[in-house]
PDB file of N, CA and C in Angstrom:
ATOM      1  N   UNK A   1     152.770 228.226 237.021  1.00  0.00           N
ATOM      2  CA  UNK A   1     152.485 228.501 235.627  1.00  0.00           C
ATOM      3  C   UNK A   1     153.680 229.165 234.951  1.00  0.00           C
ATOM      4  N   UNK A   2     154.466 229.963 235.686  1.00  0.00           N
ATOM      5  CA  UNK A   2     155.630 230.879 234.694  1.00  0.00           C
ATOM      6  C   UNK A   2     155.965 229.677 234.884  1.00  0.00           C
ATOM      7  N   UNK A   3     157.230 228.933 235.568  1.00  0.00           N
ATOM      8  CA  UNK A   3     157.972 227.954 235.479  1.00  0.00           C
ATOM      9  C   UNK A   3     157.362 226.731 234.088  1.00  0.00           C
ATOM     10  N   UNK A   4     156.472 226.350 233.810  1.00  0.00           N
ATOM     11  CA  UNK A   4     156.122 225.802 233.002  1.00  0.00           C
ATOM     12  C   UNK A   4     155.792 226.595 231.897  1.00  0.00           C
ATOM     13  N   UNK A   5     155.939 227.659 231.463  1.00  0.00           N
ATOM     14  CA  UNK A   5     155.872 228.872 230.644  1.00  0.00           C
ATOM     15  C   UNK A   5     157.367 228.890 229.915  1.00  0.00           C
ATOM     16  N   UNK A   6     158.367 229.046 231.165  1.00  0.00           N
ATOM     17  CA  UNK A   6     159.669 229.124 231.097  1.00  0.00           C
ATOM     18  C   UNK A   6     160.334 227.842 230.678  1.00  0.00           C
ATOM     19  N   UNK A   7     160.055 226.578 230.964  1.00  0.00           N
ATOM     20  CA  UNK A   7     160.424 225.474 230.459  1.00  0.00           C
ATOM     21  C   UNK A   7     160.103 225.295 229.165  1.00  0.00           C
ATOM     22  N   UNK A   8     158.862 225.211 228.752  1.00  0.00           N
ATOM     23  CA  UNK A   8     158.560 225.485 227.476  1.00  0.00           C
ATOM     24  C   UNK A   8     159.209 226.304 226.253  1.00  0.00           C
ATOM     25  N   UNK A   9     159.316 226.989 226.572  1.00  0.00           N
ATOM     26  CA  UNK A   9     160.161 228.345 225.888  1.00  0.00           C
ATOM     27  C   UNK A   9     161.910 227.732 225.630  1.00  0.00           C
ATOM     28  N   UNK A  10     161.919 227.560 226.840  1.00  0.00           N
ATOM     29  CA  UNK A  10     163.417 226.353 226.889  1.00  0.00           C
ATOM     30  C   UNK A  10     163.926 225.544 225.854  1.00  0.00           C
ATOM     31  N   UNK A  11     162.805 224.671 226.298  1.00  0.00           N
ATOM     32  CA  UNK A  11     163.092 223.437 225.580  1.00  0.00           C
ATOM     33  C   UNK A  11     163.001 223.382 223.964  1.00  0.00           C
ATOM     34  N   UNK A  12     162.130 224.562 223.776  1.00  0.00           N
ATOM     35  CA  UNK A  12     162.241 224.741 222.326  1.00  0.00           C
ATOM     36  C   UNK A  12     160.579 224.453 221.624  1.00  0.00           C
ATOM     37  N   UNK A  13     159.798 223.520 223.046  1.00  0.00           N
ATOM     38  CA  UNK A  13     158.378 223.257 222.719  1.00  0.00           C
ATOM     39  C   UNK A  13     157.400 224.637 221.755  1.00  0.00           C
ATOM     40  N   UNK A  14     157.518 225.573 222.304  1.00  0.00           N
ATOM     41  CA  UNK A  14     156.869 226.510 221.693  1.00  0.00           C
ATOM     42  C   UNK A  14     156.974 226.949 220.205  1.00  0.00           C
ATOM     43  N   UNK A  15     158.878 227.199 219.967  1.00  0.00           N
ATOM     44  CA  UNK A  15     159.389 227.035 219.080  1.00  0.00           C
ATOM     45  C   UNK A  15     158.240 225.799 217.288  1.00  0.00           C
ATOM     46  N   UNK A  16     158.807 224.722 218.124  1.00  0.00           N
ATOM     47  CA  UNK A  16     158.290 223.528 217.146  1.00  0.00           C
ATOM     48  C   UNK A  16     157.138 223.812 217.437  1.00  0.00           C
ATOM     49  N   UNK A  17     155.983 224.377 217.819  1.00  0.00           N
ATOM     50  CA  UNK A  17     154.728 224.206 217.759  1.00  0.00           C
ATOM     51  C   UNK A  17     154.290 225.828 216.923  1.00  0.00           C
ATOM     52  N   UNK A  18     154.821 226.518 216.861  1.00  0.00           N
ATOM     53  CA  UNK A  18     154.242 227.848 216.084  1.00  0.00           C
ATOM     54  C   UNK A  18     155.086 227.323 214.787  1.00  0.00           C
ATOM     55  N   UNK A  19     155.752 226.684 214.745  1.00  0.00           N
ATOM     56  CA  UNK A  19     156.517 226.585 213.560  1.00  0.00           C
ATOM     57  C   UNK A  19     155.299 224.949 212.359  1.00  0.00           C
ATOM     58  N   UNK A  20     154.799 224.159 213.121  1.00  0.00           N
ATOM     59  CA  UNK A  20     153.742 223.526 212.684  1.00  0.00           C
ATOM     60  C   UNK A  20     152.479 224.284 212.717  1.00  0.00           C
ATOM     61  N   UNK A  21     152.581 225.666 212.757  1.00  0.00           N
ATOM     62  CA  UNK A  21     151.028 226.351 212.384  1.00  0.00           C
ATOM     63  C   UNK A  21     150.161 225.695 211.952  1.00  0.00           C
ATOM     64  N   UNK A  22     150.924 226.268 210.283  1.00  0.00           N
ATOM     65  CA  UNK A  22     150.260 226.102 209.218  1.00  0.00           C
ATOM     66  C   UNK A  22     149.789 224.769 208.500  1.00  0.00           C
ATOM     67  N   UNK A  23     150.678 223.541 208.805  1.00  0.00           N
ATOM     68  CA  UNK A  23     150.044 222.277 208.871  1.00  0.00           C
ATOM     69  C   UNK A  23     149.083 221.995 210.187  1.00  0.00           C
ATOM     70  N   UNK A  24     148.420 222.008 210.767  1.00  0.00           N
ATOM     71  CA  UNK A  24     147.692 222.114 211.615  1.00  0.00           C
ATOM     72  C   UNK A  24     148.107 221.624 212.683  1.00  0.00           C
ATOM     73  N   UNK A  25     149.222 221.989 213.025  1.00  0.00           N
ATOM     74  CA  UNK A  25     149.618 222.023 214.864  1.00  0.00           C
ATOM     75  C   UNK A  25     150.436 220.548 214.506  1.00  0.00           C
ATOM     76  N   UNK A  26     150.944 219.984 216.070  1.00  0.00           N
ATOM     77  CA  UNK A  26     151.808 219.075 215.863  1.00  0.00           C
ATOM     78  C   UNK A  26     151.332 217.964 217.283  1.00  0.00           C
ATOM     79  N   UNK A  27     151.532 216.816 217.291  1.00  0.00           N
ATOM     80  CA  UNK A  27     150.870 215.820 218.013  1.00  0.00           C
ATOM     81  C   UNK A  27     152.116 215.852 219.348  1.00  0.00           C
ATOM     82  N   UNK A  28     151.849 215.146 220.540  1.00  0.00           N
ATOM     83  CA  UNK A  28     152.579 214.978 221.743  1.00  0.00           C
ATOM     84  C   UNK A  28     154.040 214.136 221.464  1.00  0.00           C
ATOM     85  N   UNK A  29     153.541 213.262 220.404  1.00  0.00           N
ATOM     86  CA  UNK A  29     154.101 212.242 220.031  1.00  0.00           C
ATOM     87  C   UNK A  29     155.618 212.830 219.229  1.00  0.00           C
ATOM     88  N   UNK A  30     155.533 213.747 218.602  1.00  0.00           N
ATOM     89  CA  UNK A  30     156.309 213.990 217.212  1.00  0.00           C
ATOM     90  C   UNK A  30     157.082 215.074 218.545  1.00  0.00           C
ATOM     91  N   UNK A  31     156.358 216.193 219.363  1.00  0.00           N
ATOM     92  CA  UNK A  31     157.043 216.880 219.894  1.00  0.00           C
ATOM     93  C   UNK A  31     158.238 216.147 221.043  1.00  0.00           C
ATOM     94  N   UNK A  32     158.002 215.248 221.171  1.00  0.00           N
ATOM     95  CA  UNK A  32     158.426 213.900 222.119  1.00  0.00           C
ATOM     96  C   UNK A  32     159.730 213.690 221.419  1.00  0.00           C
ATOM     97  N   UNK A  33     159.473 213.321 220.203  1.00  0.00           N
ATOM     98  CA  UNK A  33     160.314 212.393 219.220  1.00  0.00           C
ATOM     99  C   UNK A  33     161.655 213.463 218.694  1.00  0.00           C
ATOM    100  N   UNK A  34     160.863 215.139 218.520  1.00  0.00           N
ATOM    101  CA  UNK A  34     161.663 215.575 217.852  1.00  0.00           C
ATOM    102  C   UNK A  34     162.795 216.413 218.731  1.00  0.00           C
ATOM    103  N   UNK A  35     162.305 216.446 220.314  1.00  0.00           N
ATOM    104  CA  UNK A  35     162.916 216.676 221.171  1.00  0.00           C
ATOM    105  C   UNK A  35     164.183 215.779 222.274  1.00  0.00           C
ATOM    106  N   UNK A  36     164.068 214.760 221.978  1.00  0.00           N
ATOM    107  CA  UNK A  36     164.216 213.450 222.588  1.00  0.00           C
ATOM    108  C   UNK A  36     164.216 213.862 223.687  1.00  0.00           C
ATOM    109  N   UNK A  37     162.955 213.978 224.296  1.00  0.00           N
ATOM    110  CA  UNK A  37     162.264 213.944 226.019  1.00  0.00           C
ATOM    111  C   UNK A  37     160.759 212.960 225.565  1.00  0.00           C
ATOM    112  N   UNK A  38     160.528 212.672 227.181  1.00  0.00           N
ATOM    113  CA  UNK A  38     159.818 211.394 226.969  1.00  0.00           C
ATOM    114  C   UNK A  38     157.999 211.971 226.556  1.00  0.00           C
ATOM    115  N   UNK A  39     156.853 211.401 226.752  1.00  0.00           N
ATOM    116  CA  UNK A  39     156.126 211.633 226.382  1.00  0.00           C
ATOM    117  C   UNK A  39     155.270 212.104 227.703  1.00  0.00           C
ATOM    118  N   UNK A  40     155.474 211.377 228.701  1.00  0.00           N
ATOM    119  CA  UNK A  40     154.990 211.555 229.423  1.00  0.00           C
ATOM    120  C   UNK A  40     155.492 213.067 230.178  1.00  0.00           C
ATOM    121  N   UNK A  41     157.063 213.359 230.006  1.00  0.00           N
ATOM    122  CA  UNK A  41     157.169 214.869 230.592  1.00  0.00           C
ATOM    123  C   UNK A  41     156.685 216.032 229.741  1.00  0.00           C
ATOM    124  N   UNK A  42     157.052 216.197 228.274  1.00  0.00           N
ATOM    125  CA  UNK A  42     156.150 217.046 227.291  1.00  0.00           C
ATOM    126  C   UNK A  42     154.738 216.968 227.679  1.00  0.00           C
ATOM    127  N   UNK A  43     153.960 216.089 228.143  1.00  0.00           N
ATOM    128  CA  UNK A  43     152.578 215.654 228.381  1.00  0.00           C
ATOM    129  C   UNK A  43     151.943 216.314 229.513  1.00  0.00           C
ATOM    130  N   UNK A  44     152.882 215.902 230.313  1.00  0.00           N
ATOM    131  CA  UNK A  44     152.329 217.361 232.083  1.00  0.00           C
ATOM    132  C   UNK A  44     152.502 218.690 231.755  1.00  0.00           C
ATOM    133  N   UNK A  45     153.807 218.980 230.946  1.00  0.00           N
ATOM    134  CA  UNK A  45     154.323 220.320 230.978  1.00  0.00           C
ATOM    135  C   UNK A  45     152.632 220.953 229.989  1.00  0.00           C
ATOM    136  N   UNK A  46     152.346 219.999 228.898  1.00  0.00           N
ATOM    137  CA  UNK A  46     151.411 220.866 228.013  1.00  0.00           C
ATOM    138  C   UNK A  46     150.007 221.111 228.627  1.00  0.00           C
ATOM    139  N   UNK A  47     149.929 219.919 229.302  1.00  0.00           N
ATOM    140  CA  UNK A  47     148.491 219.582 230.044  1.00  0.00           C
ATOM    141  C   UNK A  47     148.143 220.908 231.183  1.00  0.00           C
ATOM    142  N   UNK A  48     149.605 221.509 231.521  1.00  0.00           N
ATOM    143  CA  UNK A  48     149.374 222.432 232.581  1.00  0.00           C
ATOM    144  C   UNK A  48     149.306 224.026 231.567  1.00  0.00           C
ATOM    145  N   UNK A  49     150.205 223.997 230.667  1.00  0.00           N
ATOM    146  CA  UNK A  49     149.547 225.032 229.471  1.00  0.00           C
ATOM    147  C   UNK A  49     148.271 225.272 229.425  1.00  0.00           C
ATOM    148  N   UNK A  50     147.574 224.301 228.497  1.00  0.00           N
ATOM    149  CA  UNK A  50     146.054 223.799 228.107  1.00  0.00           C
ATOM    150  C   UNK A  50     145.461 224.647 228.664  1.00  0.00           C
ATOM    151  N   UNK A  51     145.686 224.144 230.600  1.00  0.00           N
ATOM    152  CA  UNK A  51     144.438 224.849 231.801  1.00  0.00           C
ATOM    153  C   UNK A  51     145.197 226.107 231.463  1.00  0.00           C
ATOM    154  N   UNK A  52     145.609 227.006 231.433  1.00  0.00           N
ATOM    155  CA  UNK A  52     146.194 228.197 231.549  1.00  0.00           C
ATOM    156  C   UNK A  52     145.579 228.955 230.054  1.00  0.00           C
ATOM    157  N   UNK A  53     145.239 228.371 229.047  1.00  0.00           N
ATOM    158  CA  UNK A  53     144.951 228.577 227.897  1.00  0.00           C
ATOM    159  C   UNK A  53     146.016 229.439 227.244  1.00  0.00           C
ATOM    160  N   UNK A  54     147.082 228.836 227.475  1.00  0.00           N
ATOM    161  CA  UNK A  54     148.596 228.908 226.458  1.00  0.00           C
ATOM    162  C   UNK A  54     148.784 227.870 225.472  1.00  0.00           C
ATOM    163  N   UNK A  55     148.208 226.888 225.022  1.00  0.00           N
ATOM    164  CA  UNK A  55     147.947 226.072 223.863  1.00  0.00           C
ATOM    165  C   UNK A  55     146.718 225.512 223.844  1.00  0.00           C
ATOM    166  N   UNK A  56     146.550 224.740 222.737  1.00  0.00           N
ATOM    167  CA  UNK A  56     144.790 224.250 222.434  1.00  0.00           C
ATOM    168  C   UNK A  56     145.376 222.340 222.418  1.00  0.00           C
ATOM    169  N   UNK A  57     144.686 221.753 222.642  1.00  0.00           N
ATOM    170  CA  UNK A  57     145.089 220.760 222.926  1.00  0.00           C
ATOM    171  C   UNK A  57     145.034 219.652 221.561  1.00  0.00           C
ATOM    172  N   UNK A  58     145.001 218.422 221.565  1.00  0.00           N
ATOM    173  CA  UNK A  58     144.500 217.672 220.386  1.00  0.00           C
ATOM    174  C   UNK A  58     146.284 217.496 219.593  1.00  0.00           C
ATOM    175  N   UNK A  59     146.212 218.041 218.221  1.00  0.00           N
ATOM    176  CA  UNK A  59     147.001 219.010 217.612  1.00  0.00           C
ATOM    177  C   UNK A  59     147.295 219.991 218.046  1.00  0.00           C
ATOM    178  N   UNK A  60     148.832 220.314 218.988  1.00  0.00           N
ATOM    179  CA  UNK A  60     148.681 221.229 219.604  1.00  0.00           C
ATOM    180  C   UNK A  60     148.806 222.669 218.799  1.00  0.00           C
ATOM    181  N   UNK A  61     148.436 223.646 219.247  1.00  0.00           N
ATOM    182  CA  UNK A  61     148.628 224.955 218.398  1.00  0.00           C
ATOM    183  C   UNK A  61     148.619 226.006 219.598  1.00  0.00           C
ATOM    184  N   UNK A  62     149.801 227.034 219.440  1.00  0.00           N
ATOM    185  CA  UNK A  62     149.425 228.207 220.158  1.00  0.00           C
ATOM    186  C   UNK A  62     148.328 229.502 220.055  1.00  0.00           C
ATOM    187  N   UNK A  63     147.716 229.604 221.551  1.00  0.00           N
ATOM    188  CA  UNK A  63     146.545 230.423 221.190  1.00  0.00           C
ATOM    189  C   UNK A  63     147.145 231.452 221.234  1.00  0.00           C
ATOM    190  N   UNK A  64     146.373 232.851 221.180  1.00  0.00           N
ATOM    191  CA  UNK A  64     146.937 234.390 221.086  1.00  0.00           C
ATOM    192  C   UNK A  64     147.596 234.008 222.580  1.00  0.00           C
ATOM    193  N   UNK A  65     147.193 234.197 223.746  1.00  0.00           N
ATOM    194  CA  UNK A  65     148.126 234.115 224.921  1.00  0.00           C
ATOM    195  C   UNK A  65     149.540 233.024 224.577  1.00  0.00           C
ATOM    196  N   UNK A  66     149.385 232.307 223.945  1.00  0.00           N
ATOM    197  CA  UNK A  66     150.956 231.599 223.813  1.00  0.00           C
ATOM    198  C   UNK A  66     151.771 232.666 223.219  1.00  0.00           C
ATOM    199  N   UNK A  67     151.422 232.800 222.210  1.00  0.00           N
ATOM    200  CA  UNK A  67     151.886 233.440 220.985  1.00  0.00           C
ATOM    201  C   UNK A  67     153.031 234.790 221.406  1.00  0.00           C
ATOM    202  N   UNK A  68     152.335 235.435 222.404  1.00  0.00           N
ATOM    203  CA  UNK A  68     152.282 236.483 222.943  1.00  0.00           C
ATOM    204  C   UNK A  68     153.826 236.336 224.065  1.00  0.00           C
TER     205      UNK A  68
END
């Protein structure tokens, strides 16, 4: 879980996703696109977030534990 905590933070994922708050979070797709990494690696890295309840899934958005 840190290591995928720490990648995140990295790559800038967290970044672009508190920064789409206020439009209501941002899709796998766009974080994919705006990162140029594929969909499928953004996709494990978030999926293992999710279970950890460090983002909400769908539209992703950080919960208070992301945030934090």
């Amino acid at each position: 879980m840190f290591q995928v905590t720490v990648s995140l933070r990295k790559l800038g994922v967290f970044s672009i996703i508190f920064d789409r708050r206020k439009k209501g979070g941002i899709t796998i797709d766009e974080i994919s696109k705006e990162l140029s990494i594929s969909t499928y690696g953004i996709g494990v890295l978030l999926e293992i977030a999710e279970s950890s309840n460090i983002v909400d899934k769908g539209n992703y958005l950080l919960t208070i534990t992301g945030y934090f």
